[in-house]
Structure formats: C-alpha cells, structure tokens
C-alpha atoms as a PDB file:
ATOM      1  CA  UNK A   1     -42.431 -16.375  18.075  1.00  0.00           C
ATOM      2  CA  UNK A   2     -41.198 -19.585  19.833  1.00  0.00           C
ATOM      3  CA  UNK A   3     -43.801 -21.585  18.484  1.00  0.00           C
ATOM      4  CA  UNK A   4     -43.149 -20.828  14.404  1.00  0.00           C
ATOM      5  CA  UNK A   5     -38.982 -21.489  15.704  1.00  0.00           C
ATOM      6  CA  UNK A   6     -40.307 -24.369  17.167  1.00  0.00           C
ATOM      7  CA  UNK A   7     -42.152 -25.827  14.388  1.00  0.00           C
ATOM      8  CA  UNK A   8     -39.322 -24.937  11.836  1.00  0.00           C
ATOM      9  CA  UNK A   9     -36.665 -26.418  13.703  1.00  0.00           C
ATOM     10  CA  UNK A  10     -38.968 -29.657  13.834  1.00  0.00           C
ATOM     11  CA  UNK A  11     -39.067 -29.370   9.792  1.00  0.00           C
ATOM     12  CA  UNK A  12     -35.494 -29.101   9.729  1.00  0.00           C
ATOM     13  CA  UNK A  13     -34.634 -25.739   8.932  1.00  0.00           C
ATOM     14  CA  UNK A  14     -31.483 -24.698   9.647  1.00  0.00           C
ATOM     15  CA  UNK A  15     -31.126 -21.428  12.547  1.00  0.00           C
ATOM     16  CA  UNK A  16     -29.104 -19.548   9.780  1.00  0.00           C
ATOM     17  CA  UNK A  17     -32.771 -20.079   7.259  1.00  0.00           C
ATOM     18  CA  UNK A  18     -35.292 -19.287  10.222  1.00  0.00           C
ATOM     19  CA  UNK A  19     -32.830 -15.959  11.757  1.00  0.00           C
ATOM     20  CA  UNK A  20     -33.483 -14.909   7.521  1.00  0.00           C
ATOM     21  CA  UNK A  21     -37.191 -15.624   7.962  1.00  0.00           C
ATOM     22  CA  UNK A  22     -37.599 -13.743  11.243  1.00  0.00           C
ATOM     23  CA  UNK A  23     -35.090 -10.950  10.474  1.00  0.00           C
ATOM     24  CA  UNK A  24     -33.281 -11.290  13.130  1.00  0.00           C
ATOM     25  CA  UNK A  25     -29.646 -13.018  13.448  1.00  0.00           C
ATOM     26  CA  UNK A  26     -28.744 -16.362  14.089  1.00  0.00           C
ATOM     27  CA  UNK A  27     -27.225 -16.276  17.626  1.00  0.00           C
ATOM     28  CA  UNK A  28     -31.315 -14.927  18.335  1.00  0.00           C
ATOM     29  CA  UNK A  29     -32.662 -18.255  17.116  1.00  0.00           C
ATOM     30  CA  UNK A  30     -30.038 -20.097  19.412  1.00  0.00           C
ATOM     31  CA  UNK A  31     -30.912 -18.534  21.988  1.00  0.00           C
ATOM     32  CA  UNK A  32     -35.107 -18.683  21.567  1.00  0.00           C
ATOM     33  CA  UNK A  33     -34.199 -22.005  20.903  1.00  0.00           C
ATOM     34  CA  UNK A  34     -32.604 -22.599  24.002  1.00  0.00           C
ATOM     35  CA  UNK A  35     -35.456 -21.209  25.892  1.00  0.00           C
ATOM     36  CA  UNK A  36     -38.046 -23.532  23.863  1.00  0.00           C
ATOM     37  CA  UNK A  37     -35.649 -26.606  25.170  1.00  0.00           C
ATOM     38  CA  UNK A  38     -35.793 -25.761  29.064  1.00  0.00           C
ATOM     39  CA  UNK A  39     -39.430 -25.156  28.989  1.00  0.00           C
ATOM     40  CA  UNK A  40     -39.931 -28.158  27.625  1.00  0.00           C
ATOM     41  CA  UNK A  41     -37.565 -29.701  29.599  1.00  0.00           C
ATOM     42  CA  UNK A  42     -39.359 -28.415  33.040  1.00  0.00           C
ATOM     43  CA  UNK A  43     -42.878 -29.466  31.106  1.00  0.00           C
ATOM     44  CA  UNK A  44     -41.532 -33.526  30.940  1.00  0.00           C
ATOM     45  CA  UNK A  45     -40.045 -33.022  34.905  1.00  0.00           C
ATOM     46  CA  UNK A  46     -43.774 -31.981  36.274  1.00  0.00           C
ATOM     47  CA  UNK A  47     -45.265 -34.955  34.213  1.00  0.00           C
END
C-alpha cells in the first residue's frame, strides 16, 4: 500500500526495513516509492 510506504518512509525507515514489513523485496519499495514521488510531484504542478 503506497500510503503505509509513504508514511514509513516519512518516519524514517529504511526500504530494506519496510520491503521486510511488506514481504516483498527492496527494489519493490524503490520502485512504489518512485511512483508515490511523481504523483506527488504532478499533485504540486496542478496547484
């Protein structure tokens, strides 16, 4: 869920600690997270 990555990242967990959390591996946290920063990238660019 990109939110819960979101929010984790925000309290400074690292992408290896959230991939353990989510079961998934790292490289699928960079690339959520990567999503997460062009959405809100295109959110600040309509405002």
């Amino acid at each position: 869920d990109q939110r819960g990555i979101a929010l984790q990242k925000l309290q400074n967990y690292t992408n290896e600690e959230i991939a353990a959390e989510s079961d998934c591996v790292p490289r699928t946290i960079e690339r959520k997270l990567q999503l997460i920063r062009k959405a809100w990238s295109e959110l600040i660019e309509t405002d």
